[in-house]
PDB file of N, CA and C in Angstrom:
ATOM      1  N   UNK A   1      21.042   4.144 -15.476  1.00  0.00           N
ATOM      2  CA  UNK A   1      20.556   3.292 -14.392  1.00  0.00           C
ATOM      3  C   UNK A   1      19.835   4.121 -13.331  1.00  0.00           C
ATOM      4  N   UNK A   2      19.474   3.159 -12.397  1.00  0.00           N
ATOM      5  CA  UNK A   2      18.851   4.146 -11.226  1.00  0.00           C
ATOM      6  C   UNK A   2      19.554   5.344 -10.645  1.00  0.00           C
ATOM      7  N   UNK A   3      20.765   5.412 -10.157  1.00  0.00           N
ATOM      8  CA  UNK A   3      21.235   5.982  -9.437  1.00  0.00           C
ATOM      9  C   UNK A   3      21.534   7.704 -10.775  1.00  0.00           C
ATOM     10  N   UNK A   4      21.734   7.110 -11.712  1.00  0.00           N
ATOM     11  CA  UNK A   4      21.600   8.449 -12.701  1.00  0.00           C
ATOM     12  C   UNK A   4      20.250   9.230 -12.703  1.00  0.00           C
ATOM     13  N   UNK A   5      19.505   8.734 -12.566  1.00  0.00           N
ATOM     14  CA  UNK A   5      18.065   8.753 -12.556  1.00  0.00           C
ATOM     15  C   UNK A   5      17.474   9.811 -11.180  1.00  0.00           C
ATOM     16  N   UNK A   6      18.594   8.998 -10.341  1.00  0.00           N
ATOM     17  CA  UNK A   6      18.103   9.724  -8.624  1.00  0.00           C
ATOM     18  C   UNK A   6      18.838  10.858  -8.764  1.00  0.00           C
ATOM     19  N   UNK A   7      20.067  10.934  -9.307  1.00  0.00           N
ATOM     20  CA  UNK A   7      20.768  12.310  -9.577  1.00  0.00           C
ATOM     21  C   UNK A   7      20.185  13.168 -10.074  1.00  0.00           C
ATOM     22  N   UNK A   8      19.666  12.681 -11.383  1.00  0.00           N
ATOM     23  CA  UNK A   8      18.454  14.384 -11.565  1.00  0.00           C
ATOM     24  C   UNK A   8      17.529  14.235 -10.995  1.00  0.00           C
ATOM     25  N   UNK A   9      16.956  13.837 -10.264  1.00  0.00           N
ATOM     26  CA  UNK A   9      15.852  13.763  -9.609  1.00  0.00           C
ATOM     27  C   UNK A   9      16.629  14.737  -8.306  1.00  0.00           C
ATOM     28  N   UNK A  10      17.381  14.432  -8.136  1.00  0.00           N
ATOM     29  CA  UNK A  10      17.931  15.154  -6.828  1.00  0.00           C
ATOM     30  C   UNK A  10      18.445  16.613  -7.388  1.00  0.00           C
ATOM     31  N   UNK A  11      19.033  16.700  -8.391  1.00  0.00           N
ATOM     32  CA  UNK A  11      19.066  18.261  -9.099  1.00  0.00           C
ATOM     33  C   UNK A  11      18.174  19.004  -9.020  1.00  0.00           C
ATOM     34  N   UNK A  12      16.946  18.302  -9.738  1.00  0.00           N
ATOM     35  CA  UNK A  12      15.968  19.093 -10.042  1.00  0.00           C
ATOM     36  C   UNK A  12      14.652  19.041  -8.538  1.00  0.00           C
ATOM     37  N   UNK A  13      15.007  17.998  -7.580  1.00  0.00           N
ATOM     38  CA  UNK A  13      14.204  18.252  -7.019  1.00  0.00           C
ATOM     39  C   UNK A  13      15.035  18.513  -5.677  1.00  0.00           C
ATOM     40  N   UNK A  14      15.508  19.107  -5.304  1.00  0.00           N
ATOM     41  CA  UNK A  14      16.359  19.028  -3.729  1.00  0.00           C
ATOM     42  C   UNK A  14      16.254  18.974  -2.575  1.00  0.00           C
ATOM     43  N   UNK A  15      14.743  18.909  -2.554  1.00  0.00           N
ATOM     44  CA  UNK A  15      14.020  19.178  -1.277  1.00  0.00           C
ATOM     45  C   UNK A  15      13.437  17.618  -1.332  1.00  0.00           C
ATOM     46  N   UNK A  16      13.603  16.885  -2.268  1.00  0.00           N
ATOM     47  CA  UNK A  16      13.083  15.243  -1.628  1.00  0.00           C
ATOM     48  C   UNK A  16      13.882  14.635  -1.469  1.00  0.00           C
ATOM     49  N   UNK A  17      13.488  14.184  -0.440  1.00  0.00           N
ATOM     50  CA  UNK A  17      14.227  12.677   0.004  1.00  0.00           C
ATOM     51  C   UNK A  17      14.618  11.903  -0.266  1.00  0.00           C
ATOM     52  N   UNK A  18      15.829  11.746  -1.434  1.00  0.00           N
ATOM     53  CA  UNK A  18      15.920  10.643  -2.087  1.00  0.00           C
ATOM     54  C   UNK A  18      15.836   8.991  -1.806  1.00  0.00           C
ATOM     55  N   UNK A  19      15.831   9.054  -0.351  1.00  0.00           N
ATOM     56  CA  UNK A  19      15.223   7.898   0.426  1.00  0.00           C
ATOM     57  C   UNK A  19      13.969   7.658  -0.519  1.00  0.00           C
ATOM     58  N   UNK A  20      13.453   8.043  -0.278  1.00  0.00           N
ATOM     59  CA  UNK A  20      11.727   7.372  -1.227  1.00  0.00           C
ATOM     60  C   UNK A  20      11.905   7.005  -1.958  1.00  0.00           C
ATOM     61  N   UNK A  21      12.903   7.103  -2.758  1.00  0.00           N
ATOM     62  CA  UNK A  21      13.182   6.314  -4.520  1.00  0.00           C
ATOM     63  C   UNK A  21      13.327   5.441  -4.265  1.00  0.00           C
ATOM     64  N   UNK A  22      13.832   5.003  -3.194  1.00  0.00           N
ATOM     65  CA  UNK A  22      14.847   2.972  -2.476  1.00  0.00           C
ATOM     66  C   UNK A  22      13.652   2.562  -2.082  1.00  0.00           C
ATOM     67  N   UNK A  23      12.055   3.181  -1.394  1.00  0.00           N
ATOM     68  CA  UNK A  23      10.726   2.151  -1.634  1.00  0.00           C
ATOM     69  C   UNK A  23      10.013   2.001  -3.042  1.00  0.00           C
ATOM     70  N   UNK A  24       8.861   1.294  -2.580  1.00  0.00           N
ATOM     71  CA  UNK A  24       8.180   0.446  -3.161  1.00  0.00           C
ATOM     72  C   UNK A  24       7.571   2.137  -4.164  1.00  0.00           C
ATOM     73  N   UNK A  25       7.521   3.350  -4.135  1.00  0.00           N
ATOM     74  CA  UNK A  25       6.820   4.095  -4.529  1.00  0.00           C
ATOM     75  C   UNK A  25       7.495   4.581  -5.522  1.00  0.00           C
ATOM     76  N   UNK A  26       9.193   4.125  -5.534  1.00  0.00           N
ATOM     77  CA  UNK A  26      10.081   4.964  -6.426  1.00  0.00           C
ATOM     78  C   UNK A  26       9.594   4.696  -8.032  1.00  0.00           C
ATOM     79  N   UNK A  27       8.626   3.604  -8.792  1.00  0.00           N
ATOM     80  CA  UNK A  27       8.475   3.826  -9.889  1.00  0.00           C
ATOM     81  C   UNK A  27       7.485   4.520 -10.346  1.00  0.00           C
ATOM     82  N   UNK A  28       6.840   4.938  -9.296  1.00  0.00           N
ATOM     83  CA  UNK A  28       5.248   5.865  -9.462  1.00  0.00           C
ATOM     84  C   UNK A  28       5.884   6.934  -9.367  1.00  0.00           C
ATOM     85  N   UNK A  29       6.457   7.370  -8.195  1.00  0.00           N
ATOM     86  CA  UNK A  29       6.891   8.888  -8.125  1.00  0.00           C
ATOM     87  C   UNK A  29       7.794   9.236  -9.119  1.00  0.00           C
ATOM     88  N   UNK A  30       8.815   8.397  -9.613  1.00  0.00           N
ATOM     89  CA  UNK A  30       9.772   9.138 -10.845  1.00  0.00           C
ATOM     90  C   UNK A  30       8.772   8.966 -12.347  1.00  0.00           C
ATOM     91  N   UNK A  31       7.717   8.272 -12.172  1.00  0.00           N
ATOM     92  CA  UNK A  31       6.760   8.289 -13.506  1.00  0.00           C
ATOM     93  C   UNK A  31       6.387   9.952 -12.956  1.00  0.00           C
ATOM     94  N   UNK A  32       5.345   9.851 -12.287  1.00  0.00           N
ATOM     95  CA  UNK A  32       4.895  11.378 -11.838  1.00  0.00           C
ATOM     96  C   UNK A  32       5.756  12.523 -12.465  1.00  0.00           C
ATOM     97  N   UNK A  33       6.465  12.573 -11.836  1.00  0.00           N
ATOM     98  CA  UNK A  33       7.819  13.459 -11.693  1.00  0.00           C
ATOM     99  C   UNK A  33       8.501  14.127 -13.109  1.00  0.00           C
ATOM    100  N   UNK A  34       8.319  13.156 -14.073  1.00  0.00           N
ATOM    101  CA  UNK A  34       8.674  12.674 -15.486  1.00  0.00           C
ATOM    102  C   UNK A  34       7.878  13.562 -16.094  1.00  0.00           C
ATOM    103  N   UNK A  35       6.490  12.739 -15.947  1.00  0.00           N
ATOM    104  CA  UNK A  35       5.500  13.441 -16.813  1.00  0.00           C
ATOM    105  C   UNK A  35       4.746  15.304 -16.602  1.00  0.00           C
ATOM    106  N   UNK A  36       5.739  15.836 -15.404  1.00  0.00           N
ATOM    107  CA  UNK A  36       5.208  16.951 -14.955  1.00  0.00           C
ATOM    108  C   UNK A  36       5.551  17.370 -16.096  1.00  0.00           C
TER     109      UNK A  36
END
């Protein structure tokens, strides 16, 4: 689910805000993010 999702996102990224995932941008930026 999401919140698994924000966890590695927050592992691997630690310096973002996981605030931004809870807007409107969170399915662009974890696509982005993905495909690095």
């Amino acid at each position: 689910k999401k919140n698994r999702k924000i966890k590695k996102i927050r592992e691997l990224y630690p310096e973002i805000n996981v605030k931004l995932f809870y807007k409107k941008d969170y399915n662009s930026l974890l696509f982005k993010y993905l495909n690095r």
